[in-house]
N, C-alpha and C. Protein backbone atom coordinates (compact mmCIF):
# COMPACT_ATOMS: atom_id res chain seq x y z
N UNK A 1 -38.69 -7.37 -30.38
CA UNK A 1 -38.60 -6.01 -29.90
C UNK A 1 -40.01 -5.48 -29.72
N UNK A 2 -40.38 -5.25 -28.52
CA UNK A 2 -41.84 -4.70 -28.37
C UNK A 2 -41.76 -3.01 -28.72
N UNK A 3 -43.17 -2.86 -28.93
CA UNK A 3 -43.83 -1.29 -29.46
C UNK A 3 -43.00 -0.08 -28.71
N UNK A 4 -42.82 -0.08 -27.18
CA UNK A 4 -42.58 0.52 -26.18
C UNK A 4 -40.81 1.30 -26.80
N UNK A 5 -40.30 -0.02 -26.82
CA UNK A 5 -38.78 -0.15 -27.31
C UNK A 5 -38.49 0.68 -28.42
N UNK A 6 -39.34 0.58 -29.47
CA UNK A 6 -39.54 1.20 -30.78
C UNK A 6 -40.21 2.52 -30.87
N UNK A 7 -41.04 2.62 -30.01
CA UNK A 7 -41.31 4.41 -29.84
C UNK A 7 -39.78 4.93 -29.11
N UNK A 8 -38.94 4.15 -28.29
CA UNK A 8 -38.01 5.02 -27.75
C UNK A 8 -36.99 5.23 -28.38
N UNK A 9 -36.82 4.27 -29.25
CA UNK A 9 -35.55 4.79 -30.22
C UNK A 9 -36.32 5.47 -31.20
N UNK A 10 -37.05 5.66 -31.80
CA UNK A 10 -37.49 6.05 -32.99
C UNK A 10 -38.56 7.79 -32.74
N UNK A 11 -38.30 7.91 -30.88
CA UNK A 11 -38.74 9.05 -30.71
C UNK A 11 -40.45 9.39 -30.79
N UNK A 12 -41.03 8.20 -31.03
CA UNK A 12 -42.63 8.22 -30.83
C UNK A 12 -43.72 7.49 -30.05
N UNK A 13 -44.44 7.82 -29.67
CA UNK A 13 -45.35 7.51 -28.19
C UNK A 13 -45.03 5.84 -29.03
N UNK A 14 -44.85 5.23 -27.73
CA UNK A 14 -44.60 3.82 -27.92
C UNK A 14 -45.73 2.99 -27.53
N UNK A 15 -46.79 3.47 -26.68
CA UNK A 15 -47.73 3.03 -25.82
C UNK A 15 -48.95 3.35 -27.19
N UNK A 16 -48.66 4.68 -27.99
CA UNK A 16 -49.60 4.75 -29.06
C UNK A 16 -49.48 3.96 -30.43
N UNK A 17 -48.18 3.36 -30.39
CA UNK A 17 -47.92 2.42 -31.71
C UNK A 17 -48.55 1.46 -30.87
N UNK A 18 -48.65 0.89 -29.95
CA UNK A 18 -48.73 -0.46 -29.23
C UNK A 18 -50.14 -0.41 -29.46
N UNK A 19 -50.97 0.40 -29.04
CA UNK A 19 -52.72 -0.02 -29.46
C UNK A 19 -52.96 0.29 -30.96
N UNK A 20 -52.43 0.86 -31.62
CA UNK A 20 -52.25 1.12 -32.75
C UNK A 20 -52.32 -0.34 -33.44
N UNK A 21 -51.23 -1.27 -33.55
CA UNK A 21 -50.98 -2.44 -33.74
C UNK A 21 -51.84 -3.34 -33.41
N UNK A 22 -52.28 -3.73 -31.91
CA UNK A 22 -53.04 -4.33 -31.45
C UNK A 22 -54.83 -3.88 -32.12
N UNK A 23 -54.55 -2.97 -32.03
CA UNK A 23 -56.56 -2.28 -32.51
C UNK A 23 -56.45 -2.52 -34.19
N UNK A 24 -55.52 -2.04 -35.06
CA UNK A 24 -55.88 -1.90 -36.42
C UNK A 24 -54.57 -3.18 -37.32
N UNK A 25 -53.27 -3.12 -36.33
CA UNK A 25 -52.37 -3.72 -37.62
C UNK A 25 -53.33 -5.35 -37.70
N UNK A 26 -52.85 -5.98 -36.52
CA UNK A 26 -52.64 -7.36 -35.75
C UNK A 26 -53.53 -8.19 -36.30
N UNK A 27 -55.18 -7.79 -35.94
CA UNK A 27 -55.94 -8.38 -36.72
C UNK A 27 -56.57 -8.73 -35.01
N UNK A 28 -56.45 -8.34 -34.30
CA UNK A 28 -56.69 -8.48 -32.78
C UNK A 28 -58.37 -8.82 -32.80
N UNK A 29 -58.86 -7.63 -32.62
CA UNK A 29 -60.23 -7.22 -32.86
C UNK A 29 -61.25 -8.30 -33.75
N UNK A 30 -60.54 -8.65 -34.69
CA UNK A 30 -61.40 -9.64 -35.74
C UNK A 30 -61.01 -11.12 -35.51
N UNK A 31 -60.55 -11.40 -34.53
CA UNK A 31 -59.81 -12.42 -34.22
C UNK A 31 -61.62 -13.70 -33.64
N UNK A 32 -61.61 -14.60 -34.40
CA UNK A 32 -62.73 -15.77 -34.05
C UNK A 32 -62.70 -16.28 -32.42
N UNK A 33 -61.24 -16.20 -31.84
CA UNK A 33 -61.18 -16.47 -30.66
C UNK A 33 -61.34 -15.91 -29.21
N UNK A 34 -61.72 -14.35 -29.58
CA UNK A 34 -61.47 -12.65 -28.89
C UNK A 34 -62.72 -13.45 -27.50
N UNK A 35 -64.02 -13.92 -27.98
CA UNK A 35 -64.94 -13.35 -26.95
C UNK A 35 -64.09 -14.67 -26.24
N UNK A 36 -63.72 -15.78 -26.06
CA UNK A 36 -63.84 -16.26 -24.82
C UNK A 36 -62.24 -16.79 -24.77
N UNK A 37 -61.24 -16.07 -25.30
CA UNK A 37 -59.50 -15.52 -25.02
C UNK A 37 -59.41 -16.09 -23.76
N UNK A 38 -60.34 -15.64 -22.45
CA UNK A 38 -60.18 -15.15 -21.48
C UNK A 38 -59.71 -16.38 -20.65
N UNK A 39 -61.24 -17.31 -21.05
CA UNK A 39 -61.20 -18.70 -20.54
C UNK A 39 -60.85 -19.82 -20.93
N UNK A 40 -60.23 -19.88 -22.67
CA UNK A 40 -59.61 -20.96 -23.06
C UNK A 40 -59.68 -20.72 -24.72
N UNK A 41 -58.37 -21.00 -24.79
CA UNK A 41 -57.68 -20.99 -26.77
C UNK A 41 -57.69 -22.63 -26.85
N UNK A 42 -58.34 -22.96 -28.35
CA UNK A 42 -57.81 -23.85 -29.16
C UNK A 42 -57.19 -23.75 -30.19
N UNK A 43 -56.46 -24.72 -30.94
CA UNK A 43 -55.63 -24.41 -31.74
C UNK A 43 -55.69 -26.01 -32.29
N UNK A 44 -56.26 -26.37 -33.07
CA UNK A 44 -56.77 -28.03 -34.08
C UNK A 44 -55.73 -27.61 -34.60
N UNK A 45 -55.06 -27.29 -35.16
CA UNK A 45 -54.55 -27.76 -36.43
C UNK A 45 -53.39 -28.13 -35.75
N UNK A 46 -52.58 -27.72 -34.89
CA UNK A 46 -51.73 -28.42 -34.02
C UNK A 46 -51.62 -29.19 -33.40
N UNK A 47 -52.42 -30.29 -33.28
CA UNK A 47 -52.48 -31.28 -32.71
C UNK A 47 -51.93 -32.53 -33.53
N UNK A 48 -51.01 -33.30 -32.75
CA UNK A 48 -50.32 -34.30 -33.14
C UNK A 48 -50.45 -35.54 -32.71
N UNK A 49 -49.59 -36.60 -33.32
CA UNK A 49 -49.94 -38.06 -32.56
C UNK A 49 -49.28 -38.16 -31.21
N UNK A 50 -48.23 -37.47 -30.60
CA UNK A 50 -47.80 -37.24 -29.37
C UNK A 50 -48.49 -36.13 -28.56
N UNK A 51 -48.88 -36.22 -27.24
CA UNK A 51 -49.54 -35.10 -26.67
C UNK A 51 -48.89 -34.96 -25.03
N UNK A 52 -48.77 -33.39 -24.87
CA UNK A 52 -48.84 -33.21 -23.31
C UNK A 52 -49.74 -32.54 -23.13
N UNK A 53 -49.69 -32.89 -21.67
CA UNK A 53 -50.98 -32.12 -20.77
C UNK A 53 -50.47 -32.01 -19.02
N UNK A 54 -50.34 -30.57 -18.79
CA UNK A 54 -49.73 -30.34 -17.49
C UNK A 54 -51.02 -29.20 -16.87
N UNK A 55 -50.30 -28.69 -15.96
CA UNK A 55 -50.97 -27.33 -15.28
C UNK A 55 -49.76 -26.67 -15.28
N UNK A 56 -50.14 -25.40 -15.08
CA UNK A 56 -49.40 -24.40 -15.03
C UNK A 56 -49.96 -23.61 -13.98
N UNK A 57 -48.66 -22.34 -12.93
CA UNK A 57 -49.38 -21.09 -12.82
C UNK A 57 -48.37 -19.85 -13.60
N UNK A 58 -49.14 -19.49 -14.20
CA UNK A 58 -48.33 -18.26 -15.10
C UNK A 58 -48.38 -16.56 -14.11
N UNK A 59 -49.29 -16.68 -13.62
CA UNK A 59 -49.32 -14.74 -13.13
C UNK A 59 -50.57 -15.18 -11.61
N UNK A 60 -50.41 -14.45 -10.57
CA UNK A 60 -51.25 -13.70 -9.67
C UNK A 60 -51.74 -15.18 -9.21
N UNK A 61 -51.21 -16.43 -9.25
CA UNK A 61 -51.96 -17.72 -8.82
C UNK A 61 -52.97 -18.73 -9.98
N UNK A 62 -53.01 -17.71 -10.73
CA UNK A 62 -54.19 -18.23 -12.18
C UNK A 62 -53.29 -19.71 -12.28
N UNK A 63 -54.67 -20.66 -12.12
CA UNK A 63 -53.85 -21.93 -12.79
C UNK A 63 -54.65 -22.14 -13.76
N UNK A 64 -53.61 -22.97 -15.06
CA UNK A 64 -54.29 -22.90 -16.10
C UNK A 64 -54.01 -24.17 -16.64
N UNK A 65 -54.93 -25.43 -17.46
CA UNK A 65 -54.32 -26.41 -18.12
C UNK A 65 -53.89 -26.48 -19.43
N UNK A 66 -53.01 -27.07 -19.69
CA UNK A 66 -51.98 -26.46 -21.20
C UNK A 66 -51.93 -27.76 -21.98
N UNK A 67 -51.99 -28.28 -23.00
CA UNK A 67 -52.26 -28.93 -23.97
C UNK A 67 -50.97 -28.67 -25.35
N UNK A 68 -50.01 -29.90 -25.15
CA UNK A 68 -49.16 -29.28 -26.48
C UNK A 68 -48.92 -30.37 -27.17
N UNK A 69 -48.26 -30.55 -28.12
CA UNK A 69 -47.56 -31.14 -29.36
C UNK A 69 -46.41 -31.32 -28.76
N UNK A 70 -46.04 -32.67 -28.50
CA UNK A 70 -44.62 -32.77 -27.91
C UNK A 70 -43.60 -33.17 -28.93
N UNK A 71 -44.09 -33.39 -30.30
CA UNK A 71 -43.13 -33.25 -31.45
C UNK A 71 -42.59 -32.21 -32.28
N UNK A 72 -43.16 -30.93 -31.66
CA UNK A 72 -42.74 -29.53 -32.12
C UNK A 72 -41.41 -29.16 -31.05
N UNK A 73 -41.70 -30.16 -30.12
CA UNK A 73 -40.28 -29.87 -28.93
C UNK A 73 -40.71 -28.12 -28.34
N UNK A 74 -41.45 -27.87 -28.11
CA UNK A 74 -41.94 -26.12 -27.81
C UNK A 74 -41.53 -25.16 -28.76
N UNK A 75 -41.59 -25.40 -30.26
CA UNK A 75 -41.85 -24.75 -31.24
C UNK A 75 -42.68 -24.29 -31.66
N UNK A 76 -42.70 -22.98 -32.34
CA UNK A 76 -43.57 -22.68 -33.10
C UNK A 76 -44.98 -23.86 -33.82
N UNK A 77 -46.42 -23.58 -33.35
CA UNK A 77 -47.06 -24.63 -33.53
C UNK A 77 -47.37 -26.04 -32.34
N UNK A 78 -46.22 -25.75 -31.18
CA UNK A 78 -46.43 -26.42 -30.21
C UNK A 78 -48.19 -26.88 -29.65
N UNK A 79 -48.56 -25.58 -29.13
CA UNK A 79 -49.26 -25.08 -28.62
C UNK A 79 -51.15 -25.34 -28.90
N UNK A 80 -51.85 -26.74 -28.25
CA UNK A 80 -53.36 -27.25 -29.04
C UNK A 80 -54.02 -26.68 -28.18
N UNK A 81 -54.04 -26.76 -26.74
CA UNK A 81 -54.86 -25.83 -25.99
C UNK A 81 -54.64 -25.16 -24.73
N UNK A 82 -54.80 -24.25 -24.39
CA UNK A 82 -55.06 -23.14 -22.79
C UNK A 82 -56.37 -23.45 -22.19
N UNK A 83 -56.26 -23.77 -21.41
CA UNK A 83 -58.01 -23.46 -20.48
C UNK A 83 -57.68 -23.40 -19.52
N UNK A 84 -58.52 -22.24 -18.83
CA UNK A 84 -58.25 -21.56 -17.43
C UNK A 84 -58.89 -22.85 -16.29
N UNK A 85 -57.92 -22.93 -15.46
CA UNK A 85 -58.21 -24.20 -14.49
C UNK A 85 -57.64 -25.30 -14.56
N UNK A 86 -58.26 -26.18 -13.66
CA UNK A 86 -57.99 -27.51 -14.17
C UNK A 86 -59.00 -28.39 -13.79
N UNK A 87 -60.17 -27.84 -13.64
CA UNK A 87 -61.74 -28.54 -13.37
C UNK A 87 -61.64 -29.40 -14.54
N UNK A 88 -61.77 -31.00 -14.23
CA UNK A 88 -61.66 -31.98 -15.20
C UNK A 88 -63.02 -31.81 -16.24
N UNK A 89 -64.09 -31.10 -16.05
CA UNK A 89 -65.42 -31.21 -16.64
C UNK A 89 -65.24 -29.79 -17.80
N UNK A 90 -64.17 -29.13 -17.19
CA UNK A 90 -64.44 -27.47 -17.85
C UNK A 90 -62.82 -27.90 -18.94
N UNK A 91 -61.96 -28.27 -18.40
CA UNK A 91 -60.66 -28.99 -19.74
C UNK A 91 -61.74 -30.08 -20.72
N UNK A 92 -61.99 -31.18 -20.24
CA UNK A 92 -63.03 -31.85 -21.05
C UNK A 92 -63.87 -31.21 -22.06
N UNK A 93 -64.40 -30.21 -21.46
CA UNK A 93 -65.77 -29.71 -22.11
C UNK A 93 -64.79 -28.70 -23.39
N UNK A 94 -64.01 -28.43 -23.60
CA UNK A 94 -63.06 -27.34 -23.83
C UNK A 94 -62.30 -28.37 -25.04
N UNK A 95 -61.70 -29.29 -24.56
CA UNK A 95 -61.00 -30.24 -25.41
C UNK A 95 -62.33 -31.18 -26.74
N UNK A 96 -63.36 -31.46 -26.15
CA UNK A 96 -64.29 -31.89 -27.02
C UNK A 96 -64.78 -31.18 -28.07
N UNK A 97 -64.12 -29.99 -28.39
CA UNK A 97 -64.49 -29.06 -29.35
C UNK A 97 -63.21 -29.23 -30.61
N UNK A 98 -62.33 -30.54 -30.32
CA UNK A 98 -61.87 -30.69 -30.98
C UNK A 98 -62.41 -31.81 -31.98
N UNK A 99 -62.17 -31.80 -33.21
CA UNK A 99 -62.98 -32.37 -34.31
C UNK A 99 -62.64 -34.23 -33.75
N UNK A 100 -63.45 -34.77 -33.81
CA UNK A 100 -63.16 -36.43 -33.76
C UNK A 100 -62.28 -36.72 -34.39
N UNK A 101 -61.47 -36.51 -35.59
CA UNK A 101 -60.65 -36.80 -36.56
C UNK A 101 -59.79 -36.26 -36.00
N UNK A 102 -59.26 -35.09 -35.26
CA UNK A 102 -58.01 -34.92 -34.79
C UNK A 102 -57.98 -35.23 -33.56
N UNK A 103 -58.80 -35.77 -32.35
CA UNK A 103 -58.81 -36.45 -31.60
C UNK A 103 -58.46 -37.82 -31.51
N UNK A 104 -59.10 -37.88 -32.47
CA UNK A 104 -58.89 -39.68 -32.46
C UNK A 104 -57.12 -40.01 -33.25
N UNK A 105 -56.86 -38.66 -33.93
CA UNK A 105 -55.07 -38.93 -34.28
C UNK A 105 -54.04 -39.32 -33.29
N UNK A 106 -54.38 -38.63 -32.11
CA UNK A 106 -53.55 -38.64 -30.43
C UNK A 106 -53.52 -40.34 -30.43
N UNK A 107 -52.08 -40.99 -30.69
CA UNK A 107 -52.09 -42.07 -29.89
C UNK A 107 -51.42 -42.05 -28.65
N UNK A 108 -50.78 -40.88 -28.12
CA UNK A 108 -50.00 -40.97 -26.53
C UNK A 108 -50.12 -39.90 -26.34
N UNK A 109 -51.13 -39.90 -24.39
CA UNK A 109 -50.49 -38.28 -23.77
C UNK A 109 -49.77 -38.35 -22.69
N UNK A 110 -48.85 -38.11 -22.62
CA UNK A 110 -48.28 -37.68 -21.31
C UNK A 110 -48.83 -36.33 -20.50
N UNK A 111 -48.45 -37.22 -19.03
CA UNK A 111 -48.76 -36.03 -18.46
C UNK A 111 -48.62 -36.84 -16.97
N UNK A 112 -48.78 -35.79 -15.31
CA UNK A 112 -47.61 -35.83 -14.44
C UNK A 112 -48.70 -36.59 -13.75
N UNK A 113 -48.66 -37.50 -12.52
CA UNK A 113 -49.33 -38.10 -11.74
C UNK A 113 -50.42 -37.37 -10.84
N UNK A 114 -50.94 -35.63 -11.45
CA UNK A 114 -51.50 -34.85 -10.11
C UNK A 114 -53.16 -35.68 -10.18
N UNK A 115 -53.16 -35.69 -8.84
CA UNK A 115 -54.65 -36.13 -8.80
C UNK A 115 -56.11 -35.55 -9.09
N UNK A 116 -55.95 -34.47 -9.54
CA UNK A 116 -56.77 -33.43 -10.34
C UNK A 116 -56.91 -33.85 -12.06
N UNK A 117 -56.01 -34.14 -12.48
CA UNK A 117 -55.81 -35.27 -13.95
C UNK A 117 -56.18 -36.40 -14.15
């Protein structure tokens, strides 16, 4: 149930709980990942001995390459990396920030025949 929803039943600016949450509950602001959100999330500790790796476009044409845990089945924890694009040097450069030890755990990735991969 989003903020919006909950100011309307509950009769209070919903748009002011919503930055409310985001600025002070969430932890938004103090978040290690905030300055570069924009252009690519990691997530190590999710990484498993099965791996995918696709493209996506989610909004306005943005393509983005996506990185998951294919033993979470798209669960909670799925989710090792986002990076905006699919420039093989800028996913690379992005993925190498993962520790050697959980890199080197990956024994299989799947992923689709595009010639950009």
């Amino acid at each position: 149930m989003g903020c919006r929803l909950l100011g309307t039943l509950f009769g209070i600016d919903g748009e002011l709980l919503e930055r409310q949450y985001r600025n002070h509950l969430s932890g938004y602001l103090c978040w290690e990942q905030l300055p570069h959100a924009e252009e690519w999330l990691l997530f190590e500790k999710n990484i498993g001995v099965y791996v995918g790796l696709d493209e996506v476009c989610l909004s306005r044409g943005e393509l983005y390459t996506v990185l998951i845990n294919k033993e979470r089945k798209g669960r909670s924890g799925s989710l090792i990396a986002v990076v905006k694009g699919t420039d093989v040097k800028t996913v690379t450069s992005v993925l190498l920030r993962l520790s050697r030890r959980r890199r080197f755990q990956v024994r299989e990735i799947t992923m689709d025949m595009a010639p950009n991969m």
